[in-house]
PDB file of N, CA and C in Angstrom:
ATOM      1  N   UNK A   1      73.494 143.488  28.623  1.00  0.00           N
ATOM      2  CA  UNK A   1      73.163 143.993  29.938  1.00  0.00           C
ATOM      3  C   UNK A   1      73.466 142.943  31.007  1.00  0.00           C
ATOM      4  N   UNK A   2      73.189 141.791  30.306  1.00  0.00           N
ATOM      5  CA  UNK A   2      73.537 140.674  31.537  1.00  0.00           C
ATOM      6  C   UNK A   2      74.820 140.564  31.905  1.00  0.00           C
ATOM      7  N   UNK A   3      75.914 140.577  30.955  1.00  0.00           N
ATOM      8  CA  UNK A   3      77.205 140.454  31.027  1.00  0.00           C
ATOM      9  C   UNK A   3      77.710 141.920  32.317  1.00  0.00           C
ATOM     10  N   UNK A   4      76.691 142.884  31.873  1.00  0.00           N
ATOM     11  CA  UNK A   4      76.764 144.255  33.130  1.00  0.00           C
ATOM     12  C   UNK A   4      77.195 143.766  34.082  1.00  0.00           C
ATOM     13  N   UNK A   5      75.901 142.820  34.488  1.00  0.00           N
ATOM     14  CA  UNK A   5      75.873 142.860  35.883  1.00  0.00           C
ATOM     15  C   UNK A   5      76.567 141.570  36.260  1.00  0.00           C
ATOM     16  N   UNK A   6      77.009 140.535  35.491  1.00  0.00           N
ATOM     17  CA  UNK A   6      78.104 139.687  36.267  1.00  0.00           C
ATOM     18  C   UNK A   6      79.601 140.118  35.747  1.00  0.00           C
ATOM     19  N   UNK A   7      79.976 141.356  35.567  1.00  0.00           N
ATOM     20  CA  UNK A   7      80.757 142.357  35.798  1.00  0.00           C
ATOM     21  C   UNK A   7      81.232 142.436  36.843  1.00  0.00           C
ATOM     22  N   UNK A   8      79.895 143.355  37.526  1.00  0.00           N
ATOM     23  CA  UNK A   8      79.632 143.858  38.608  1.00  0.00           C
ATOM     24  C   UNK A   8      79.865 142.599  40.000  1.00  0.00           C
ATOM     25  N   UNK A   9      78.853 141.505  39.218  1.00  0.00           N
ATOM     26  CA  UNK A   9      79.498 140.727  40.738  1.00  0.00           C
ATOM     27  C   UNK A   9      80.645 140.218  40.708  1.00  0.00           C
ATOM     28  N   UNK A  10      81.456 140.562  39.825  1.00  0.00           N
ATOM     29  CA  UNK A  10      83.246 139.970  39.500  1.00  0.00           C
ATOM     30  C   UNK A  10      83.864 141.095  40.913  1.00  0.00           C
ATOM     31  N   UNK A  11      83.328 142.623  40.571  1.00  0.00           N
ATOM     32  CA  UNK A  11      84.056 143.663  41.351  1.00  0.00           C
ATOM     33  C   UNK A  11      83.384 143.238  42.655  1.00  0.00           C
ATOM     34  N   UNK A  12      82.036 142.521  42.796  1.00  0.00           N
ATOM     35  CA  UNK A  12      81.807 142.792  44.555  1.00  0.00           C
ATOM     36  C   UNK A  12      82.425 141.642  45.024  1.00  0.00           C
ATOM     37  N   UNK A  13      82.648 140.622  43.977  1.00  0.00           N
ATOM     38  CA  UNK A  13      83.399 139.291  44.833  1.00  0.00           C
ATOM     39  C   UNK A  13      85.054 139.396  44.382  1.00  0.00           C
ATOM     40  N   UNK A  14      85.449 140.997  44.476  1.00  0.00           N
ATOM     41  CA  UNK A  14      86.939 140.710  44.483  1.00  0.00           C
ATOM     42  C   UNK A  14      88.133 140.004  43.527  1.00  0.00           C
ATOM     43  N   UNK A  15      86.922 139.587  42.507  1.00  0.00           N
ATOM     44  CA  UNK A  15      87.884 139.194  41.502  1.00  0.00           C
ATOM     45  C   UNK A  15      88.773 140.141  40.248  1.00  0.00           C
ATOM     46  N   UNK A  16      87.933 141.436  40.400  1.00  0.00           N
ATOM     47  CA  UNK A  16      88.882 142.110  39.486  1.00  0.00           C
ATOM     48  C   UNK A  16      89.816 143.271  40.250  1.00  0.00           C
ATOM     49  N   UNK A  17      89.782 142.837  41.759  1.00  0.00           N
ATOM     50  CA  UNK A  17      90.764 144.067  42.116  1.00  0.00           C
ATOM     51  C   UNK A  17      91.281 142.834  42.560  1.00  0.00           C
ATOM     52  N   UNK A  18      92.386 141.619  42.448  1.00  0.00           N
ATOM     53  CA  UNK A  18      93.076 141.054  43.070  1.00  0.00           C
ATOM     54  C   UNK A  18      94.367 141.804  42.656  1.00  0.00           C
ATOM     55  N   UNK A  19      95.651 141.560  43.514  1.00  0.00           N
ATOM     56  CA  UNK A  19      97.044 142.091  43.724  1.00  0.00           C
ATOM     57  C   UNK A  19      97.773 141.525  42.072  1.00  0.00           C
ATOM     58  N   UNK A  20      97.099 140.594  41.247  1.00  0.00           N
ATOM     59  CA  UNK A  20      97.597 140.517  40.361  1.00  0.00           C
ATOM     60  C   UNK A  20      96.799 140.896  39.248  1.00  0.00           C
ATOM     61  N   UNK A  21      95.906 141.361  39.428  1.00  0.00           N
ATOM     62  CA  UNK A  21      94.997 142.221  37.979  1.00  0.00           C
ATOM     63  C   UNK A  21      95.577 143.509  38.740  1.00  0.00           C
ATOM     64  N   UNK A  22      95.577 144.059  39.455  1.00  0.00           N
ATOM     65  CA  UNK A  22      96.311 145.414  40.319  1.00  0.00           C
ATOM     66  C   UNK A  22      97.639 145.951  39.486  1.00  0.00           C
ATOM     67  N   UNK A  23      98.531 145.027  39.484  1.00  0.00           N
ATOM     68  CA  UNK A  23      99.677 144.883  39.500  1.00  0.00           C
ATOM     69  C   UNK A  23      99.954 145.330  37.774  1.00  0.00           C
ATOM     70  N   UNK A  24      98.898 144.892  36.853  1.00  0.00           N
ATOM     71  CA  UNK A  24      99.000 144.581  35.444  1.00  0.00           C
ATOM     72  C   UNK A  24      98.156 146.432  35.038  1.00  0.00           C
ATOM     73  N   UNK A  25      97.856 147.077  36.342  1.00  0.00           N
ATOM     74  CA  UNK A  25      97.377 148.465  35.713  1.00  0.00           C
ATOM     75  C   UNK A  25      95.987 148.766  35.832  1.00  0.00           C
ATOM     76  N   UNK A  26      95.320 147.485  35.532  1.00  0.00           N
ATOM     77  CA  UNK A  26      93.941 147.726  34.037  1.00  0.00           C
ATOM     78  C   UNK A  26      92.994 146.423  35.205  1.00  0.00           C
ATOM     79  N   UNK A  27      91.723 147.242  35.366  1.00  0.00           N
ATOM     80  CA  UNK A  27      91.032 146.309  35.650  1.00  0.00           C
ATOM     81  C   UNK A  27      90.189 145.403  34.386  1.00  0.00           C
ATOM     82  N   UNK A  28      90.127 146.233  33.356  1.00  0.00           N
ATOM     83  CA  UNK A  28      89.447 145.314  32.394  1.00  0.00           C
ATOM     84  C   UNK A  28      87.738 145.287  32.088  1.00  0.00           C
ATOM     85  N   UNK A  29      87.442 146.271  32.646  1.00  0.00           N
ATOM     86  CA  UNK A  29      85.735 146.117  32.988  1.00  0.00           C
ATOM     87  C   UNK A  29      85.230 147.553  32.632  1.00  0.00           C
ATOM     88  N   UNK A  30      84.546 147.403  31.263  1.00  0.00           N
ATOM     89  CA  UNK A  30      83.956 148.793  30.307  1.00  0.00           C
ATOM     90  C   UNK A  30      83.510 149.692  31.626  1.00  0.00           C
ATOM     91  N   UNK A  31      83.518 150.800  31.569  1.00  0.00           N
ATOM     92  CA  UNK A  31      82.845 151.789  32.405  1.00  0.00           C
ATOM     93  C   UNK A  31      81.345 151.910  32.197  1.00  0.00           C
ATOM     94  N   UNK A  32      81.139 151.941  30.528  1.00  0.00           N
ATOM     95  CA  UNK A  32      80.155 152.175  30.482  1.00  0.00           C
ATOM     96  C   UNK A  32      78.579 151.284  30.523  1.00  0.00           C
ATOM     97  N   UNK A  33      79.059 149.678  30.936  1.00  0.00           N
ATOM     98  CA  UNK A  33      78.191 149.183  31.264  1.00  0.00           C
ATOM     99  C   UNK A  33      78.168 149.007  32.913  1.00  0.00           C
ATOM    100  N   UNK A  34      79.372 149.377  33.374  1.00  0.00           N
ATOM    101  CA  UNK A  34      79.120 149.717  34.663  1.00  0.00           C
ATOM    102  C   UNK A  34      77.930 150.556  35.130  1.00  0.00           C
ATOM    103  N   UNK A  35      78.623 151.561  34.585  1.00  0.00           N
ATOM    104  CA  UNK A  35      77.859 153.175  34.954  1.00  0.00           C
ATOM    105  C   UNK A  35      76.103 152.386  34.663  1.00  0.00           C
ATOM    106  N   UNK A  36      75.727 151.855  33.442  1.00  0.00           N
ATOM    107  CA  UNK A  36      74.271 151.349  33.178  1.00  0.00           C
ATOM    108  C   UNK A  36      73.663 150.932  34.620  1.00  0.00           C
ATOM    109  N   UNK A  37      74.520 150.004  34.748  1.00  0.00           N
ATOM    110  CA  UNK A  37      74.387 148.971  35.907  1.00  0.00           C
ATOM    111  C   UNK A  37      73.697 149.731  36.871  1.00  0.00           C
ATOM    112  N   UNK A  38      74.906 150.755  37.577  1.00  0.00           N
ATOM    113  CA  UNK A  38      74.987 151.725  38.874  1.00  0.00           C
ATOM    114  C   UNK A  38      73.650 152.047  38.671  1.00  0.00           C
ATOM    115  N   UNK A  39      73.407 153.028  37.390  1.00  0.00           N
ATOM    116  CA  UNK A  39      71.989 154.091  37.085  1.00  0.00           C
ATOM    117  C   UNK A  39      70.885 153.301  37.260  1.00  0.00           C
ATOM    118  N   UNK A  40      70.979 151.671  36.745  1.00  0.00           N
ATOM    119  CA  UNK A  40      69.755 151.100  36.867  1.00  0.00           C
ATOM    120  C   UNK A  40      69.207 150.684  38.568  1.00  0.00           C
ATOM    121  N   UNK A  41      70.677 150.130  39.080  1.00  0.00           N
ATOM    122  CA  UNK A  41      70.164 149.677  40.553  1.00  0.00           C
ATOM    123  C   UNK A  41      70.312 150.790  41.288  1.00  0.00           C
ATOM    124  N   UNK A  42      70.153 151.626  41.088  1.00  0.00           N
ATOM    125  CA  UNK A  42      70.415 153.180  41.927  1.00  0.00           C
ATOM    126  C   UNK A  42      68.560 153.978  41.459  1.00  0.00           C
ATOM    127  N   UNK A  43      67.932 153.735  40.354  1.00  0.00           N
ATOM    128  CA  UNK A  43      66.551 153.910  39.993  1.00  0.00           C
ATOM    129  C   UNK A  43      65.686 153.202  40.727  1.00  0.00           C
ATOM    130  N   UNK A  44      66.306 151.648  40.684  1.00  0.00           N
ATOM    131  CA  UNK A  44      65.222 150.675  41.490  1.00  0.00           C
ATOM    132  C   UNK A  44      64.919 150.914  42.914  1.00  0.00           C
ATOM    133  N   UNK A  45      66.720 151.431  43.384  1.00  0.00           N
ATOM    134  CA  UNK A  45      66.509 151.827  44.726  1.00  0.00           C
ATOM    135  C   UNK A  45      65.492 153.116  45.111  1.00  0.00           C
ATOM    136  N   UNK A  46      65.819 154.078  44.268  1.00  0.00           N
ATOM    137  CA  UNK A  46      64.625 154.775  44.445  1.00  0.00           C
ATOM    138  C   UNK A  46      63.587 154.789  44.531  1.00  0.00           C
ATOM    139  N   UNK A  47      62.946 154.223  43.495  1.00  0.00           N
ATOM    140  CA  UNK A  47      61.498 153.949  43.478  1.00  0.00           C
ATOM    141  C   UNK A  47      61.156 153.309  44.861  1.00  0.00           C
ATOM    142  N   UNK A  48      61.839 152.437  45.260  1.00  0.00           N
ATOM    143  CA  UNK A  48      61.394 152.025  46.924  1.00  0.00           C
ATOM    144  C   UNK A  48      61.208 153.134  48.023  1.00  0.00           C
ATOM    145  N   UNK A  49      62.108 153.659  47.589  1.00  0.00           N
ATOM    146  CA  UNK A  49      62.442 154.920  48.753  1.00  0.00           C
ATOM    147  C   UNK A  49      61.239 155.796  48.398  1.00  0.00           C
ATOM    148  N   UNK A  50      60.870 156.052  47.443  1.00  0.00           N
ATOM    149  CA  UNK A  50      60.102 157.403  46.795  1.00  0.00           C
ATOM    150  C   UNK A  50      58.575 156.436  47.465  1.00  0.00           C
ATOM    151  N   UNK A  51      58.542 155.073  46.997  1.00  0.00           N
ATOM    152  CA  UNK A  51      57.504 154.385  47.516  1.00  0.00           C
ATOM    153  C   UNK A  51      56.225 154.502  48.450  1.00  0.00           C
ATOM    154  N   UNK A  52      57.249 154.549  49.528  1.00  0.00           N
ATOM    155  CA  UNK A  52      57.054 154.765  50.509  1.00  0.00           C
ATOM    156  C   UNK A  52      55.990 155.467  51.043  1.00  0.00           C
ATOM    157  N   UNK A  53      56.161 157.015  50.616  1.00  0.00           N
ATOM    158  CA  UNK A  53      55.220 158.376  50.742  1.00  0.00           C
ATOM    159  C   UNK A  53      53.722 157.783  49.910  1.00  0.00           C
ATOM    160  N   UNK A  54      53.977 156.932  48.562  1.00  0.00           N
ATOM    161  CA  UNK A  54      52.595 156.361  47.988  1.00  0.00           C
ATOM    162  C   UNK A  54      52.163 155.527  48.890  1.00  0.00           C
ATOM    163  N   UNK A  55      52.564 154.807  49.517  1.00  0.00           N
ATOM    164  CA  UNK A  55      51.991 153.731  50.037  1.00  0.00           C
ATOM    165  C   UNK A  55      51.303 153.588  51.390  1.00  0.00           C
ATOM    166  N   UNK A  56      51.762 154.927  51.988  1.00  0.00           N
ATOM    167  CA  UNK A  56      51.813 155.317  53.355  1.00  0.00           C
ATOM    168  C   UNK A  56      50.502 155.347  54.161  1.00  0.00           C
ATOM    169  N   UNK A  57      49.365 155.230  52.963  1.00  0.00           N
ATOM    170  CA  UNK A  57      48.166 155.146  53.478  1.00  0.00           C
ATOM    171  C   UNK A  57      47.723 156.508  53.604  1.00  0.00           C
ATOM    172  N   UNK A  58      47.894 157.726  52.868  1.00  0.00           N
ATOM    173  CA  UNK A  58      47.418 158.747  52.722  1.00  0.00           C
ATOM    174  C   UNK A  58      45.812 159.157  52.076  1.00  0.00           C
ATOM    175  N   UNK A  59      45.228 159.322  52.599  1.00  0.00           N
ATOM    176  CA  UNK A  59      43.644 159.655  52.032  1.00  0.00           C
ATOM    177  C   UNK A  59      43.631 160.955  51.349  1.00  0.00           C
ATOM    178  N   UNK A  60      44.309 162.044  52.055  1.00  0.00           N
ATOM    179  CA  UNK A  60      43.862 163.433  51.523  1.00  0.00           C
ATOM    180  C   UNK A  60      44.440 163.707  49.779  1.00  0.00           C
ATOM    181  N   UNK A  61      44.101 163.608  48.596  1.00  0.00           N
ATOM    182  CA  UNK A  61      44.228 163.861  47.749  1.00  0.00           C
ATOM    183  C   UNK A  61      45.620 164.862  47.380  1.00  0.00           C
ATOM    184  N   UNK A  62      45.647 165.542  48.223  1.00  0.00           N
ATOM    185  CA  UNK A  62      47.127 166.786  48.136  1.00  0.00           C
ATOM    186  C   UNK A  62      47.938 165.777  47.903  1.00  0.00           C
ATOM    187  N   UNK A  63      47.775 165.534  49.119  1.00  0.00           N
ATOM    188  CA  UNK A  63      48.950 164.613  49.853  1.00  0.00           C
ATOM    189  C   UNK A  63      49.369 163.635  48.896  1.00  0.00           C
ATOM    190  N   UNK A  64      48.326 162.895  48.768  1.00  0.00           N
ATOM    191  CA  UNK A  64      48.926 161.550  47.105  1.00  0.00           C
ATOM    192  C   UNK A  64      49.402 162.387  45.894  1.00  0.00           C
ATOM    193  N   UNK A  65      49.015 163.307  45.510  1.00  0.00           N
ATOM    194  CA  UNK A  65      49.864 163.786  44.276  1.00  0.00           C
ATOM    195  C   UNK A  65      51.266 164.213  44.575  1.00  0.00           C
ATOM    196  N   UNK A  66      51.104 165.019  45.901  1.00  0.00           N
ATOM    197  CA  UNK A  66      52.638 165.324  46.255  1.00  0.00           C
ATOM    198  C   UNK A  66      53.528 163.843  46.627  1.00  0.00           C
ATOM    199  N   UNK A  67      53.096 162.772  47.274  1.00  0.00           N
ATOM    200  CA  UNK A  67      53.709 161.589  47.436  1.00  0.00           C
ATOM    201  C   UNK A  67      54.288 161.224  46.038  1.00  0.00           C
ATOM    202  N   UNK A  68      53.457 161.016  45.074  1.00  0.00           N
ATOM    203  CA  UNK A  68      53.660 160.603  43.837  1.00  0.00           C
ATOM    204  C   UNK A  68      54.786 161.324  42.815  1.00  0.00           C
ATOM    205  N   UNK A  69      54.967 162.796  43.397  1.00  0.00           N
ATOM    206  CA  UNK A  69      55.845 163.655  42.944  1.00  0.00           C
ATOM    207  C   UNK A  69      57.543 163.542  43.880  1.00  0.00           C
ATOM    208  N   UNK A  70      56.993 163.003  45.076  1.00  0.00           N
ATOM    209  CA  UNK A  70      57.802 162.769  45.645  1.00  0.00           C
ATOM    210  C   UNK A  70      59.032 161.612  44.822  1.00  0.00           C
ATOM    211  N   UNK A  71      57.931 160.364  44.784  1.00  0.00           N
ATOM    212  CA  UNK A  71      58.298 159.133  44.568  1.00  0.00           C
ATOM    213  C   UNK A  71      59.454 159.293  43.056  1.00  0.00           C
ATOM    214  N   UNK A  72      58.829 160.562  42.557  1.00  0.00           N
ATOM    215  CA  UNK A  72      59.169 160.743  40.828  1.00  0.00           C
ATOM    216  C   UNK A  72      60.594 161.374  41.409  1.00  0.00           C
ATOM    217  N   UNK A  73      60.690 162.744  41.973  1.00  0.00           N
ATOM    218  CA  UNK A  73      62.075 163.309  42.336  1.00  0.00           C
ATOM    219  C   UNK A  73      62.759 162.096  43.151  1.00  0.00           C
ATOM    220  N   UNK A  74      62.554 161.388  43.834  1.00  0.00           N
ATOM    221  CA  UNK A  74      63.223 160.409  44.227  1.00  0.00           C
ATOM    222  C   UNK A  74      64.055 159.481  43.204  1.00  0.00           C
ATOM    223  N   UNK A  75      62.992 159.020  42.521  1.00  0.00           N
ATOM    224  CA  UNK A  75      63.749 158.022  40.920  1.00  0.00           C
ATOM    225  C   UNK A  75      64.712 158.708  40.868  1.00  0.00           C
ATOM    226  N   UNK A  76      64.783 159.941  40.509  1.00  0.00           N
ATOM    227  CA  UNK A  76      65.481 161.017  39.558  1.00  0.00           C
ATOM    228  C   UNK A  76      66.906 161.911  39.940  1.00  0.00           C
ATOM    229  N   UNK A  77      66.906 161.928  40.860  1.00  0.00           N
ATOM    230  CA  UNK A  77      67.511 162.531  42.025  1.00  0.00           C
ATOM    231  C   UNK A  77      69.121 162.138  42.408  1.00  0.00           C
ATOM    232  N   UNK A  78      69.004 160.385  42.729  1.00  0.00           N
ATOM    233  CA  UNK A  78      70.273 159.722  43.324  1.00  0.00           C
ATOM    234  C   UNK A  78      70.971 159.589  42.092  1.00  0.00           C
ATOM    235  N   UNK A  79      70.493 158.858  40.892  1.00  0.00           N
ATOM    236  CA  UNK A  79      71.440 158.534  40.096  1.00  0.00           C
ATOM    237  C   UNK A  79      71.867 159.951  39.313  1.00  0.00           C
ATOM    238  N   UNK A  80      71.210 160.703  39.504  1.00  0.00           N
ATOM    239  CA  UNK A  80      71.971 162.600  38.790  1.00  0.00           C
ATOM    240  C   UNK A  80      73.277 162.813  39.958  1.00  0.00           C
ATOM    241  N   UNK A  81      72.935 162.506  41.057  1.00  0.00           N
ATOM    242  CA  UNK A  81      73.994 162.720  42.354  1.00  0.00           C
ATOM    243  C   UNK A  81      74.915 161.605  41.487  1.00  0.00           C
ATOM    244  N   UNK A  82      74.784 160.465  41.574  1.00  0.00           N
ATOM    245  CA  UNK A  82      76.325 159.625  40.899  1.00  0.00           C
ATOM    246  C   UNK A  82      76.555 159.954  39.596  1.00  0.00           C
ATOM    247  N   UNK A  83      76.272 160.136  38.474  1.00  0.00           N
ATOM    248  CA  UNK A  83      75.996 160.764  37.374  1.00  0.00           C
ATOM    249  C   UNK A  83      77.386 161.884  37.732  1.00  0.00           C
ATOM    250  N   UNK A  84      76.761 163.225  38.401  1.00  0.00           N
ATOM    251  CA  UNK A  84      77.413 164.253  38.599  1.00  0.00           C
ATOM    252  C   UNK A  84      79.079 164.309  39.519  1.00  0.00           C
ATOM    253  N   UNK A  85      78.444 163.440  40.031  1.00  0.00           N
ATOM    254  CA  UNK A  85      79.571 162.754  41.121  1.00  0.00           C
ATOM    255  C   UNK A  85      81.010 162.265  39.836  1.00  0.00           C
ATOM    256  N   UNK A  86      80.542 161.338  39.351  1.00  0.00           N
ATOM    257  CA  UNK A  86      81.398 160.661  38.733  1.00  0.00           C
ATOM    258  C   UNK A  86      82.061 162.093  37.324  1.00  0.00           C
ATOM    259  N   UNK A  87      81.237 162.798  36.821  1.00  0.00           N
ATOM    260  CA  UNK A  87      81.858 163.584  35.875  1.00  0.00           C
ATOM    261  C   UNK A  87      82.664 164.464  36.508  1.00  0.00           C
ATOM    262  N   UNK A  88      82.443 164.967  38.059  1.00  0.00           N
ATOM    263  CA  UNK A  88      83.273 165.895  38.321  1.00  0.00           C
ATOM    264  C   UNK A  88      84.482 164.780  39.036  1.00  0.00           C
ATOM    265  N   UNK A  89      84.428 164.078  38.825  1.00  0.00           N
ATOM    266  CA  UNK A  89      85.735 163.201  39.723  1.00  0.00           C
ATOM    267  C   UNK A  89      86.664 162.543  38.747  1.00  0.00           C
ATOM    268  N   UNK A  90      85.868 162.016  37.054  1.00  0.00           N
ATOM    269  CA  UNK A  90      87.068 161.878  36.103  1.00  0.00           C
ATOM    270  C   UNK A  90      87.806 162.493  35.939  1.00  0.00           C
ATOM    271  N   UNK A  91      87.857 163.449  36.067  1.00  0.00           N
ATOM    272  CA  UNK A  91      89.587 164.373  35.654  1.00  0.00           C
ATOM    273  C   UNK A  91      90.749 163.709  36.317  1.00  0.00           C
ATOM    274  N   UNK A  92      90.644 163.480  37.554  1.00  0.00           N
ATOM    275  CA  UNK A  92      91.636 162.888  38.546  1.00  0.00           C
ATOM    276  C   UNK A  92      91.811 161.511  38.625  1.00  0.00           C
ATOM    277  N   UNK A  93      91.267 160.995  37.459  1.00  0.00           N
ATOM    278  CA  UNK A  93      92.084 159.568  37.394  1.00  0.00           C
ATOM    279  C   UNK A  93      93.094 159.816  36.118  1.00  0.00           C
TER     280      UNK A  93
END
């Protein structure tokens, strides 16, 4: 998993799309610990986002279970959007 994510900072610091890894075809970097990667920091992001509604300082009881349901479709939600995203977009590579 660790190797994932200094993968990942190879692609954000430009080292695996240079004009000469380009040039050779093939970036070289499994998809599928990518994709891990994406799903995991795309969960974490959620939970912040979903957070939010828990934390908000709500008293009325409704309200916190629905926050909490919130917070849950939130987790759940973005990484099904890239998930879905990405299966309907492999064909075209």
């Amino acid at each position: 998993m660790l190797n994932s994510f200094r993968q990942l900072d190879t692609i954000l610091r430009g080292d695996a799309t240079r004009l000469s890894s380009l040039q050779q075809g093939q970036i070289g970097i499994p998809i599928a610990g990518l994709t891990f990667v994406l799903l995991t920091l795309g969960i974490v992001y959620d939970i912040c986002m979903g957070a939010f509604a828990v934390i908000n300082g709500y008293t009325n009881e409704d309200v916190v279970a629905d926050a909490w349901m919130q917070m849950f479709a939130s987790t759940v939600k973005l990484p099904l959007l890239f998930l879905l995203t990405l299966f309907i977009t492999f064909p075209s590579w």
